[in-house]
Protein backbone atom coordinates (compact mmCIF):
# COMPACT_ATOMS: atom_id res chain seq x y z
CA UNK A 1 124.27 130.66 61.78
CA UNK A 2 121.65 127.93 62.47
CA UNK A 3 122.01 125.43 65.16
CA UNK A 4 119.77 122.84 67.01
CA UNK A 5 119.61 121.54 70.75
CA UNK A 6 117.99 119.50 72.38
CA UNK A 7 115.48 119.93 75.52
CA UNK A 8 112.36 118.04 77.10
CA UNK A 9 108.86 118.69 77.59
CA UNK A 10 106.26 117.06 79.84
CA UNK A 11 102.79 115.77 78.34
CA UNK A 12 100.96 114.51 80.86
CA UNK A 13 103.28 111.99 82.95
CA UNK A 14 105.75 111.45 79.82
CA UNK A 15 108.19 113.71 78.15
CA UNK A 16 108.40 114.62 74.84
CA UNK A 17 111.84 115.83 72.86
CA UNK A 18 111.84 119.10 71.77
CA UNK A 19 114.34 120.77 69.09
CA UNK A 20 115.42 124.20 69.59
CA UNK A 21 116.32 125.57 66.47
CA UNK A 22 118.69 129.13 67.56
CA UNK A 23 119.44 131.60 64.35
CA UNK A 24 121.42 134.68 64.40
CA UNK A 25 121.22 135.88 61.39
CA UNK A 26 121.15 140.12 59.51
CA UNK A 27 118.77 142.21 61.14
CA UNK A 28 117.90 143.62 64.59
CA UNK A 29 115.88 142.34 67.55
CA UNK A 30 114.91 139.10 69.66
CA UNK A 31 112.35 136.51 69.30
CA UNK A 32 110.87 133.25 70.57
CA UNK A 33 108.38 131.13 68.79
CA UNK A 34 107.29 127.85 68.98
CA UNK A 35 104.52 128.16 71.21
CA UNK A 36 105.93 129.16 74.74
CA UNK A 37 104.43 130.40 77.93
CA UNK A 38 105.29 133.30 79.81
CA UNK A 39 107.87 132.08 81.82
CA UNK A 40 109.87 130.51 78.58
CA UNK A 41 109.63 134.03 76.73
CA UNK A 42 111.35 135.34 79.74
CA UNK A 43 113.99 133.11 79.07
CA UNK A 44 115.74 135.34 76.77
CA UNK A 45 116.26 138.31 79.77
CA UNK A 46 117.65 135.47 82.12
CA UNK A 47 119.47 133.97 79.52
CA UNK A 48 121.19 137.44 78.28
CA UNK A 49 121.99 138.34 81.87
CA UNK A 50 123.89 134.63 82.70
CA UNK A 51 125.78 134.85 79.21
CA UNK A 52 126.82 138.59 79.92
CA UNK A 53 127.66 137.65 83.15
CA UNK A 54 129.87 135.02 82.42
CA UNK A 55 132.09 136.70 79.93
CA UNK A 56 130.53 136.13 76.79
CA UNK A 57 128.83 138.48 74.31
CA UNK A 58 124.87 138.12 73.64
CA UNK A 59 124.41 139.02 69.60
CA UNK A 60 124.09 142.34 68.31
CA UNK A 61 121.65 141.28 65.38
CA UNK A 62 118.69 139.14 64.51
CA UNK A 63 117.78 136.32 67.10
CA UNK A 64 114.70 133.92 66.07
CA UNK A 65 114.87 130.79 68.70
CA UNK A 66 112.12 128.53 67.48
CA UNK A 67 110.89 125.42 69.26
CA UNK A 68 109.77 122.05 67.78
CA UNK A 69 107.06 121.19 67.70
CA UNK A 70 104.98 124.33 67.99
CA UNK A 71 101.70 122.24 68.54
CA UNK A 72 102.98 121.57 72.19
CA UNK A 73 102.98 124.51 74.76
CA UNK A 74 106.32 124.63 76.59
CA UNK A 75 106.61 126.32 79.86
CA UNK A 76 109.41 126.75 82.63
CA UNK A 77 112.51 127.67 83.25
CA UNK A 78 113.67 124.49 82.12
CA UNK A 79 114.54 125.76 78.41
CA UNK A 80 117.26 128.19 80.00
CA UNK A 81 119.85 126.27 79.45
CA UNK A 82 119.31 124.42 76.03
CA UNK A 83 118.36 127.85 74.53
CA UNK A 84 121.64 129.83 76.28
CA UNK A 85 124.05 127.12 74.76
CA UNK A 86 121.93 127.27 71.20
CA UNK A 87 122.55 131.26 71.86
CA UNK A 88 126.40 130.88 72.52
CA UNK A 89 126.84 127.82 69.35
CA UNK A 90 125.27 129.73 66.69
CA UNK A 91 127.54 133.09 67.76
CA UNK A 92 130.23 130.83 67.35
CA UNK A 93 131.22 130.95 71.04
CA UNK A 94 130.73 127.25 71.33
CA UNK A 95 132.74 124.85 69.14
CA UNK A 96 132.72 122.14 67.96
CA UNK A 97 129.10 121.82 67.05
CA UNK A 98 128.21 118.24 66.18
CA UNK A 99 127.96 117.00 70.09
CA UNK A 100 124.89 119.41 70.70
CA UNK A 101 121.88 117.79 69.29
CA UNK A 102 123.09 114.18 71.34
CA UNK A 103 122.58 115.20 74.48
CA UNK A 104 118.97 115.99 75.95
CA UNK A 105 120.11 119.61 77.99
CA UNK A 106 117.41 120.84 80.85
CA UNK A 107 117.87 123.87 83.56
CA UNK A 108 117.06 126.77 85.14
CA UNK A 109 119.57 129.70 85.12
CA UNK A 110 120.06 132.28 87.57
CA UNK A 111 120.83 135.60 86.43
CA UNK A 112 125.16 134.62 87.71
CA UNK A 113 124.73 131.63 85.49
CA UNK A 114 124.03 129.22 88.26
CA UNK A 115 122.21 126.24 87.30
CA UNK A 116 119.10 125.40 89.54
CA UNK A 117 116.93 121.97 89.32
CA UNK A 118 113.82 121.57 87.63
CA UNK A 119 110.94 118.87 87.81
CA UNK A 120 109.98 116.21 85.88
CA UNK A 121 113.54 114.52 84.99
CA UNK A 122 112.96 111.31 85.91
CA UNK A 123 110.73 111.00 82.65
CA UNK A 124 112.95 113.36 80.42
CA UNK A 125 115.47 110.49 81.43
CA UNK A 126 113.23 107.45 80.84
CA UNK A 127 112.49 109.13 76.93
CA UNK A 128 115.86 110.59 76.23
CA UNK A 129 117.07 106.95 77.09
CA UNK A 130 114.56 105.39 74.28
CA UNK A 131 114.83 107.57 72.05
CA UNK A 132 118.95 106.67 71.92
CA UNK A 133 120.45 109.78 72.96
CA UNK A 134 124.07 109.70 73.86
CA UNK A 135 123.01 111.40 77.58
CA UNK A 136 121.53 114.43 79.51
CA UNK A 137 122.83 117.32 80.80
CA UNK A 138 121.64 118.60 83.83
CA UNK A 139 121.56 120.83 87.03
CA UNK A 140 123.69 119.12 90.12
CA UNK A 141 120.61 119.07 92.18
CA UNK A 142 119.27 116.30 89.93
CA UNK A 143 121.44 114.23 89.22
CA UNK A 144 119.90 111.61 92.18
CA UNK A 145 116.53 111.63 90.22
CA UNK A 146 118.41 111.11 87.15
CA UNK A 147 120.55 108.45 88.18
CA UNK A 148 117.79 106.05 88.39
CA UNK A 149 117.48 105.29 84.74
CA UNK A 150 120.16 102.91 83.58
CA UNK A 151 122.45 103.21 80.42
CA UNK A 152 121.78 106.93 80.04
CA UNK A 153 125.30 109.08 80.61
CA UNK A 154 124.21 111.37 83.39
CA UNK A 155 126.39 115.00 83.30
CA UNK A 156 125.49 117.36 86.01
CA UNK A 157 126.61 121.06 86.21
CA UNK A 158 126.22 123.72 89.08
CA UNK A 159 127.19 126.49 86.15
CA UNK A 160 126.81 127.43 82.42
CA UNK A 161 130.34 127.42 82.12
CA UNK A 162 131.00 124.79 82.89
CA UNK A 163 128.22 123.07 80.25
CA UNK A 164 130.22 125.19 77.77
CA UNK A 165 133.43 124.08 78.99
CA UNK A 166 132.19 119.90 78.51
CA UNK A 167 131.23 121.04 74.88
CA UNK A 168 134.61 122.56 73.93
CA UNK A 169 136.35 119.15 75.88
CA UNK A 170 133.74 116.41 76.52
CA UNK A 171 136.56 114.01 77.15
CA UNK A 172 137.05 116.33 80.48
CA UNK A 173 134.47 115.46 82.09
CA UNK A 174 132.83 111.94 83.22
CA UNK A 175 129.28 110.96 83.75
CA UNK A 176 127.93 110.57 87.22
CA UNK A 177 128.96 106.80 88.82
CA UNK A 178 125.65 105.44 89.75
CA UNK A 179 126.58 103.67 93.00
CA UNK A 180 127.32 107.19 94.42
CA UNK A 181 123.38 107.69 94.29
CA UNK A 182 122.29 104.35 95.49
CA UNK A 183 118.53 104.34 96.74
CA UNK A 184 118.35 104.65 100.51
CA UNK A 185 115.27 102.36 101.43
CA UNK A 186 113.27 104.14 104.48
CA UNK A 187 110.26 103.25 105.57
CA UNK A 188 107.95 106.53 106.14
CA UNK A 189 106.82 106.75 110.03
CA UNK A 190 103.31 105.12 109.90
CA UNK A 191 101.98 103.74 112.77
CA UNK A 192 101.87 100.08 113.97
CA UNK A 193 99.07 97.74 114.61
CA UNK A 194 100.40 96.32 117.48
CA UNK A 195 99.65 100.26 118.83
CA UNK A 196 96.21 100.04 118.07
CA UNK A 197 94.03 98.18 121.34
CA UNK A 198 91.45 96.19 120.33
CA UNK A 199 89.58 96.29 116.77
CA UNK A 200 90.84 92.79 115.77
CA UNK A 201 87.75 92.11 113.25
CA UNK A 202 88.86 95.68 111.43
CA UNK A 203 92.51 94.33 111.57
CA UNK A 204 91.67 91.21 109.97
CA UNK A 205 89.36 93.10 107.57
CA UNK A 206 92.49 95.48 106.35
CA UNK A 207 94.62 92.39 106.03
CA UNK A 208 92.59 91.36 103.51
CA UNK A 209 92.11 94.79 101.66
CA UNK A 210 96.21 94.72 101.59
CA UNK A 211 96.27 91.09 99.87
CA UNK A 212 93.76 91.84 97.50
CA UNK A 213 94.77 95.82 97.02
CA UNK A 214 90.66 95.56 97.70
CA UNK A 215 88.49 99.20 98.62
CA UNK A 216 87.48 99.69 102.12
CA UNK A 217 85.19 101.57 104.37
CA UNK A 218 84.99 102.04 108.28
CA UNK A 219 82.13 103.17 109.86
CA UNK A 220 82.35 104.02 113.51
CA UNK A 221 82.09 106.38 116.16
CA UNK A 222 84.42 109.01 116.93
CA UNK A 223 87.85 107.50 118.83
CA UNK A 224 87.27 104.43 117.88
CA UNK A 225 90.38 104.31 116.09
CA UNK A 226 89.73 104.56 112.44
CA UNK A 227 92.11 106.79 111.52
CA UNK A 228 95.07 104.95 113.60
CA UNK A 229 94.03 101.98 111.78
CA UNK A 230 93.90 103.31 108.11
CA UNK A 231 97.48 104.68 108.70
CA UNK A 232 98.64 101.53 110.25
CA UNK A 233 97.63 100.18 107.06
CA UNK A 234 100.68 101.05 105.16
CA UNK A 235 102.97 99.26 107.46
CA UNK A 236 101.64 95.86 106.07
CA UNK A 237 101.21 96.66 102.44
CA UNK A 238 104.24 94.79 100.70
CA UNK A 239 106.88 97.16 98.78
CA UNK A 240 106.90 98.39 95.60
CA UNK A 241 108.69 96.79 92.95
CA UNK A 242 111.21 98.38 90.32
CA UNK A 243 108.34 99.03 87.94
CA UNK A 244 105.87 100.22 90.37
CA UNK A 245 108.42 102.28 92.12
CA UNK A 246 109.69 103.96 88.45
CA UNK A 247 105.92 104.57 87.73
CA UNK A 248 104.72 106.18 90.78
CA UNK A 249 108.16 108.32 91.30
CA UNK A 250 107.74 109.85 88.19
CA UNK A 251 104.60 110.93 88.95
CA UNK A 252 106.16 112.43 92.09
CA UNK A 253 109.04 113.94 90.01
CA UNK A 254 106.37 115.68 87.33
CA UNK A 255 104.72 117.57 90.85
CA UNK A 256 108.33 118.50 92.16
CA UNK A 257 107.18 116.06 95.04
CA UNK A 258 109.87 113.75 95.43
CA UNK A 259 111.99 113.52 98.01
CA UNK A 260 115.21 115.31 98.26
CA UNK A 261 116.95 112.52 99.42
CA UNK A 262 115.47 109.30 98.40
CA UNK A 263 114.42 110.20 94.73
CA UNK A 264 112.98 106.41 94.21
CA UNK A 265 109.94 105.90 96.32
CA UNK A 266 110.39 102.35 97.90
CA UNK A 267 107.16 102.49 99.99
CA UNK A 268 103.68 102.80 98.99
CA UNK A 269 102.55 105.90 99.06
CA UNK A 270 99.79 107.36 101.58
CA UNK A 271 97.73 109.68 100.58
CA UNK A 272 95.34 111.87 103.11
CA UNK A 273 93.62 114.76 101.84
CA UNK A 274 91.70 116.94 103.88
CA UNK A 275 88.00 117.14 103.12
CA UNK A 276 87.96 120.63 101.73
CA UNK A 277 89.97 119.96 98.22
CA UNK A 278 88.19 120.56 95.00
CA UNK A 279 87.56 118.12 92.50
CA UNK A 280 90.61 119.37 90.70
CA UNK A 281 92.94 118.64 93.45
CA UNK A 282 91.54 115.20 94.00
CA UNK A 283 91.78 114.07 90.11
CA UNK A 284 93.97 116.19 88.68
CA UNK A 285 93.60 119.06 86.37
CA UNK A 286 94.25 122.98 85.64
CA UNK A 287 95.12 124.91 82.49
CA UNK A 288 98.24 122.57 81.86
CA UNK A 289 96.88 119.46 83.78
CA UNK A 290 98.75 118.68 86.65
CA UNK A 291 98.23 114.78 88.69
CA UNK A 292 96.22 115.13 91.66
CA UNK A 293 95.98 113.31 94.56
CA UNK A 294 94.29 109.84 93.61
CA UNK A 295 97.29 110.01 90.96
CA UNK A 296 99.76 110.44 93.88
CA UNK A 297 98.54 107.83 95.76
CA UNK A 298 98.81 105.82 92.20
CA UNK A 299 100.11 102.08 93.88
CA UNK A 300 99.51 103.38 97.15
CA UNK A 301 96.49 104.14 99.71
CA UNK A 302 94.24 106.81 98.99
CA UNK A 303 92.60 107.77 102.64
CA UNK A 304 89.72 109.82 102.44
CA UNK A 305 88.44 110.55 106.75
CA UNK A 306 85.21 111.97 107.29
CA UNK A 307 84.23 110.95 103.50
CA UNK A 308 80.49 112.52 104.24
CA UNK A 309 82.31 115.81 105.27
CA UNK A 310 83.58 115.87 101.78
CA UNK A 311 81.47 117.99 98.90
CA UNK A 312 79.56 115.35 97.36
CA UNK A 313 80.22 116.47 93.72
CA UNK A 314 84.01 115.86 94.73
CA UNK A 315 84.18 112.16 95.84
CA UNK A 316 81.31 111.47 92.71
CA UNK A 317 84.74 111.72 90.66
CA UNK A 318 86.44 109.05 91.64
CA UNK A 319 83.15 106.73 90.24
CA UNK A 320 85.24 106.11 87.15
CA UNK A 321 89.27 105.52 88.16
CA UNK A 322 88.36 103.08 90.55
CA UNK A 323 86.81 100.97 87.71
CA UNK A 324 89.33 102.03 85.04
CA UNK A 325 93.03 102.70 87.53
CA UNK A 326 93.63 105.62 85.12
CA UNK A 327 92.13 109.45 85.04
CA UNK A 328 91.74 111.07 81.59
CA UNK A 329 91.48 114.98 81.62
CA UNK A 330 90.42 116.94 78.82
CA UNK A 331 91.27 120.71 77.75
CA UNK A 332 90.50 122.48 74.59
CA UNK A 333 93.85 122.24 73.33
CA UNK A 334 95.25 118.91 74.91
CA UNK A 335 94.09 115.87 76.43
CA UNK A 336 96.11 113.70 79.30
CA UNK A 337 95.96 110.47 80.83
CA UNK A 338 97.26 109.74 84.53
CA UNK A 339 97.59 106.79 86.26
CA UNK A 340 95.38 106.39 89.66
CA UNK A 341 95.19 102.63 90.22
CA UNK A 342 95.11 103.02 93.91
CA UNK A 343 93.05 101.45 97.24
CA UNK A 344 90.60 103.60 98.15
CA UNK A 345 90.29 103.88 102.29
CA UNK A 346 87.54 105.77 103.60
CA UNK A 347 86.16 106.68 107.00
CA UNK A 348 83.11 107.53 108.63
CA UNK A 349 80.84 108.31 111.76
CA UNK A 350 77.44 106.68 111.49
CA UNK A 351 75.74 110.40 111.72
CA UNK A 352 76.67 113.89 112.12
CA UNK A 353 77.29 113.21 116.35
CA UNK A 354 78.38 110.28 115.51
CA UNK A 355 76.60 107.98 118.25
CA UNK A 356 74.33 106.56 116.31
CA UNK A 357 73.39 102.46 117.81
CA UNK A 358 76.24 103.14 119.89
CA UNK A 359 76.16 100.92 122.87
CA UNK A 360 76.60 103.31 125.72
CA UNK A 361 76.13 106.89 124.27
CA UNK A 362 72.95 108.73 123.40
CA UNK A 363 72.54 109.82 119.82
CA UNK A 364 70.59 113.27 119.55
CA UNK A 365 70.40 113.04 115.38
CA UNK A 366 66.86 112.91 114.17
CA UNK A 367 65.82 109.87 111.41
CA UNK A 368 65.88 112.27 109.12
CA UNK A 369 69.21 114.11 109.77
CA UNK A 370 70.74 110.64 109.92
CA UNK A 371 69.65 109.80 106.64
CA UNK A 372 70.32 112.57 105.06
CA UNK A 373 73.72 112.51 106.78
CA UNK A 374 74.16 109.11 104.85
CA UNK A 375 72.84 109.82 101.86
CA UNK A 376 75.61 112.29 101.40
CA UNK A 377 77.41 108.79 99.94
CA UNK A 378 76.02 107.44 97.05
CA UNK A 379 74.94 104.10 96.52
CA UNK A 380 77.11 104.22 93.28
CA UNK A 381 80.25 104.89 95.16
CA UNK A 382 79.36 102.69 97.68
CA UNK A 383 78.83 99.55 95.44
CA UNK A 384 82.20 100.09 94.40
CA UNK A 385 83.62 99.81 98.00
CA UNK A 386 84.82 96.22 98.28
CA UNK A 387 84.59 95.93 102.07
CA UNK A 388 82.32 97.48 104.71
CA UNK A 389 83.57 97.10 107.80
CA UNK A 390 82.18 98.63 111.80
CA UNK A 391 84.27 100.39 114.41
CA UNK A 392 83.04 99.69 117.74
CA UNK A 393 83.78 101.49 120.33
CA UNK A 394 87.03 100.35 122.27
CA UNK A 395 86.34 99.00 125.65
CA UNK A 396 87.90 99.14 128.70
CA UNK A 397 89.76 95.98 129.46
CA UNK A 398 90.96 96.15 125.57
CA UNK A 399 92.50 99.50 126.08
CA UNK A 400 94.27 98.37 130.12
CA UNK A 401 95.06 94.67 128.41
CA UNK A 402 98.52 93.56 129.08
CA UNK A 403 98.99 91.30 126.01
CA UNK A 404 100.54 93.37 123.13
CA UNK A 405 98.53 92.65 119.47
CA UNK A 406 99.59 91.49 116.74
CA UNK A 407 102.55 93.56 115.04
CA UNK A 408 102.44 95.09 111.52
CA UNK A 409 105.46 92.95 110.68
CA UNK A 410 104.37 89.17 111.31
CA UNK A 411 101.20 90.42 109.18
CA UNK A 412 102.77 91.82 106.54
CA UNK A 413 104.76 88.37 106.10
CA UNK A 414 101.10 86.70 105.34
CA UNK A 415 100.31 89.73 103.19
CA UNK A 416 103.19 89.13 101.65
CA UNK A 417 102.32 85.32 100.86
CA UNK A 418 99.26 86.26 99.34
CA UNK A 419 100.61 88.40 97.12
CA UNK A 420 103.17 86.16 95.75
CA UNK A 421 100.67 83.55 95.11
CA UNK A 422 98.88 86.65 93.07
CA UNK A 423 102.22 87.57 91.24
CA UNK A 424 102.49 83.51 90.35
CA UNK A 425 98.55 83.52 89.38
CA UNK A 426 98.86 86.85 87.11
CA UNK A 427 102.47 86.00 85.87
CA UNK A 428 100.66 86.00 81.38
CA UNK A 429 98.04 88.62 82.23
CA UNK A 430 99.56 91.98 81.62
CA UNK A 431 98.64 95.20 83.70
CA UNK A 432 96.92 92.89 86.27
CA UNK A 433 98.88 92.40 89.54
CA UNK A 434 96.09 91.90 92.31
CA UNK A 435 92.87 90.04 92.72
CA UNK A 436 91.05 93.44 93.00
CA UNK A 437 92.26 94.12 89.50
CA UNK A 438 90.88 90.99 87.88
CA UNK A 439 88.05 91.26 84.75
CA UNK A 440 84.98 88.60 84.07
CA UNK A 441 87.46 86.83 82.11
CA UNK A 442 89.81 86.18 84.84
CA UNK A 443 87.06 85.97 87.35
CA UNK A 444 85.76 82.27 85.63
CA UNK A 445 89.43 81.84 85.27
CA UNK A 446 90.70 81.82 88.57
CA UNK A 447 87.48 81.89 90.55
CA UNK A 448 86.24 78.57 91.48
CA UNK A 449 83.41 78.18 93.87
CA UNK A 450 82.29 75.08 95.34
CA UNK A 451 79.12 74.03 95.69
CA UNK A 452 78.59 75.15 98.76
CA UNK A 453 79.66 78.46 98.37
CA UNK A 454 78.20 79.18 95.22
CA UNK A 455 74.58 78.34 97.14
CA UNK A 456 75.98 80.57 99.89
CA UNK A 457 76.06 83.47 97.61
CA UNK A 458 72.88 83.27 95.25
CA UNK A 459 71.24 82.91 98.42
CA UNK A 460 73.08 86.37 99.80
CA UNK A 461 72.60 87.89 96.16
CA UNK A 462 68.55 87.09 96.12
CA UNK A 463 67.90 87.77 100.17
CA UNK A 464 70.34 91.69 99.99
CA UNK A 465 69.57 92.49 96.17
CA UNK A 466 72.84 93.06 95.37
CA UNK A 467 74.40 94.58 92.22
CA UNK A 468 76.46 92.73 89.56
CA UNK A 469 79.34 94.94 90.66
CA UNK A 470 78.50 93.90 94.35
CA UNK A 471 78.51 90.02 92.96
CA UNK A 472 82.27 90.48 91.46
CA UNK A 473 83.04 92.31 94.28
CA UNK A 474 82.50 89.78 96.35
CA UNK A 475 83.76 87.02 94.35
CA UNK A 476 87.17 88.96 94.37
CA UNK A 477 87.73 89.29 98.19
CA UNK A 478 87.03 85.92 99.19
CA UNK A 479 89.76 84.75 96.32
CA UNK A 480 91.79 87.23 98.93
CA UNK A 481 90.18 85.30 102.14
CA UNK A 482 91.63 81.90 99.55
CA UNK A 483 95.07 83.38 98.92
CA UNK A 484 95.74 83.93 103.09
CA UNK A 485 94.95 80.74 103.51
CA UNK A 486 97.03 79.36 100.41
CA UNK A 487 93.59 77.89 99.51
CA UNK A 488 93.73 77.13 95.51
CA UNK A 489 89.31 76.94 95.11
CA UNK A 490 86.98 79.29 97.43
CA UNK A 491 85.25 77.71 99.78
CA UNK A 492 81.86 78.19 101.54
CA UNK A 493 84.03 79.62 104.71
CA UNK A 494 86.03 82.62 102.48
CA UNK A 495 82.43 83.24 100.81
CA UNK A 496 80.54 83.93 104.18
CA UNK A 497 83.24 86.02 105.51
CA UNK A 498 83.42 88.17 102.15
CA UNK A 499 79.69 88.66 102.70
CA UNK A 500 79.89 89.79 106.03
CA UNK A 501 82.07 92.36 104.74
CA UNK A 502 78.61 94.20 103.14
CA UNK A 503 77.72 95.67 105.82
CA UNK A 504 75.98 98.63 103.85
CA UNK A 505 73.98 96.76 101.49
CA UNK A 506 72.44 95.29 104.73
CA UNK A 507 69.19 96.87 106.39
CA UNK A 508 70.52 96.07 110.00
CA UNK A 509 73.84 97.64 109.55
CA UNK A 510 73.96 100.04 112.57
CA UNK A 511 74.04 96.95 115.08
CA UNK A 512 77.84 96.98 116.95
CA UNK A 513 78.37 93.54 118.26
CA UNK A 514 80.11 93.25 121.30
């Protein structure tokens, strides 16, 4: 007898159906075809084991499970249970048959017949629930993830018998209630800038980043603070919204990444990479491409410390999804696309002691050494670096001063403001949600200099040689500077200070002011 189920496959960040087709028909022997990995072909020994296990009888004759389509490689355990049920329907242990291709069926089986989760369900759901299937059947351990797609019928099992139990009575069972897996909103522990002493010129500088989800850089000795501050950044960046949060937690889901708890990520994420990953790990990639981690930190902060400590050939990748927001990866037998539209914040020491101009300390680098310690960052990258920003030293009376800063909260409120004003501004211009994301279209568009300003700039352009890049750039972060101040043209005052945040395209740029 021939029968079809249903299962999913991931391509990249989205999910694809896939038909199993089960025959047992005259003959002797088993087979799987359809184009599946190692750990699929083993299905059939896991598979056997659960069904024997559990009472039933695994046929005696010809077995030819075939999966659709075969131009797609499958791999997992997640075809365990679709193909075990297909087993079980066409040897006429499962009846009736005409529920089994509605429902989209993923799991791993023990050997007992014990379901176990799998990754990637959040999209199975998201393309089961477009495609118009009646529901999914899954493992209990995901039915949280699950859950967060609406008008899908969500069935979760901790055994096989009891999937074959729901297909002999599906009135007998009801789907999951989705207010028992309500999203728990908790903020990840990231530090505070009212902890951080001092540094109130880099505070207002990452205010501004946050507004305008603009690229940053801080260069600065060592303890200065740099990394404190780059974490604190996440405590003023505003939430994600339900589309942002759906986009970036399936990413999460795809990587098995995703909380255990809190399956919808609420929070931006944070992203912080030590400096001896491979470009692989930092864009993604392997013999079935996998996300890496400037597609992690897709709607989130991507914080790259030490950045000349990092192989040079590695950070040279990220040239093209800070322009584009997306990563495209190419094998010999498939090609992917992942989203990476992320703020990029980077951190640096001025040469390799790192006392270079500093006001008290002795630098022992040679001109050469420093240079060649800076030239390990490319002008390239650097051009696309929105703001360049010092770290001075903290001094004394800063770090013994009484008066508590500024907390993350009151300047998240502003950050806040500004982006709402964005939101209002971008409301007609689809996939554009900040001022860092804006084209030459929507530059003229929403861009207005005054006279003043405009003089201000070609003045800075001419005198610093900047880029055309540099010249958007710009243009971009003082619309930010605008937005704080609920400031509908830019003026000569947000131009200036979006200049002063060049301080690499500047010859004088090792001077600390004090």
């Amino acid at each position: 007898m021939l029968v079809q189920t249903k299962g999913s496959a991931l391509v990249g960040i989205d999910a694809i159906t896939i038909t199993i087709e089960v025959n047992v028909s005259m003959g002797q022997g088993y087979c799987i075809v359809g184009l599946p990995d190692s750990s699929v072909k083993e299905s059939l020994d896991r598979t056997e084991s659960a069904i024997k296990a559990n009472g039933f009888h695994m046929p005696r004759t010809k077995l030819v499970i075939n999966l659709l389509p075969a131009e797609f490689k499958k791999t997992g355990a997640a075809f365990d249970l679709p193909i075990a049920i297909g087993i079980l329907a066409a040897s006429e242990q499962v009846t009736p048959l005409h529920l089994l291709d509605q429902y989209i069926m993923m799991g791993e089986l023990g050997l007992d017949g014990k379901l176990y989760p799998i990754k990637g369900v959040l999209a199975m759901a998201m393309q089961a629930k477009a495609e118009g299937y009646l529901g999914m059947l899954l493992p209990v351990g995901n039915a949280a993830e699950a859950c967060l797609v609406e008008q899908l019928d969500i069935f979760c099992f901790a055994h096989l018998t009891e999937v074959v139990h729901f297909f002999r009575d599906p009135h007998s069972t009801s789907p999951l209630k989705r207010n028992n897996y309500a999203v728990q909103n908790k903020q990840g522990t990231s530090s505070n800038f009212s902890d951080v002493k001092g540094q109130e010129l880099v505070k207002r500088a990452l205010e501004i980043a946050s507004v305008g989800s603009h690229n940053l850089i801080m260069i600065g000795p060592p303890g200065a603070g740099k990394t404190m501050l780059a974490k604190s950044l996440v405590s003023i960046l505003p939430p994600l919204n339900q589309m942002e949060a759906l986009e970036t937690s399936k990413i999460y889901s795809i990587t098995g990444k995703l909380d255990a708890v809190n399956k919808l990520l609420t929070h931006r994420p944070f992203r912080h990479p030590h400096h001896s990953l491979s470009s692989i790990a930092l864009i993604g990639g392997g013999s079935y491409p996998q996300p890496g981690e400037i597609s992690l930190a897709h709607n989130g902060v991507l914080f790259l410390d030490e950045l000349p400590e990092f192989n040079r050939s590695v950070i040279e990748v990220l040239r093209q999804p800070m322009e584009e927001g997306v990563v495209s990866i190419a094998r010999a037998k498939m090609s992917v696309s992942f989203p990476a539209r992320f703020m990029l914040i980077a951190a640096m020491n001025p040469c390799p002691c790192g006392y270079y101009n500093h006001p008290q300390k002795e630098c022992h680098c040679s001109p050469p050494l420093i240079q060649k310690y800076m030239h390990k960052i490319s002008g390239p990258l650097l051009d696309r670096i929105d703001l360049h920003i010092e770290v001075a030293p903290v001094l004394y009376h800063d770090l013994r001063a009484s008066k508590e800063a500024e907390s993350s909260e009151s300047i998240a409120e502003r950050v806040m403001k500004a982006r709402n004003i964005q939101s209002n501004r971008f409301k007609d211009d689809i996939g554009t949600y900040t001022n860092a994301q804006m084209n030459k279209i929507q530059l003229k568009k929403y861009c207005t200099l005054s006279n003043e300003a405009e003089a201000v700039l070609k003045s800075a352009m001419e005198k610093f040689q900047l880029s055309a890049r540099a010249f958007d750039r710009i243009i971009k972060v003082s619309r930010s500077i605008a937005d704080l101040e609920e400031e509908k043209n830019i003026q000569i005052s947000h131009i200036s200070e979006a200049l002063q945040y060049r301080t690499l395209d500047k010859a004088n740029w090792g001077q600390f002011k004090n």
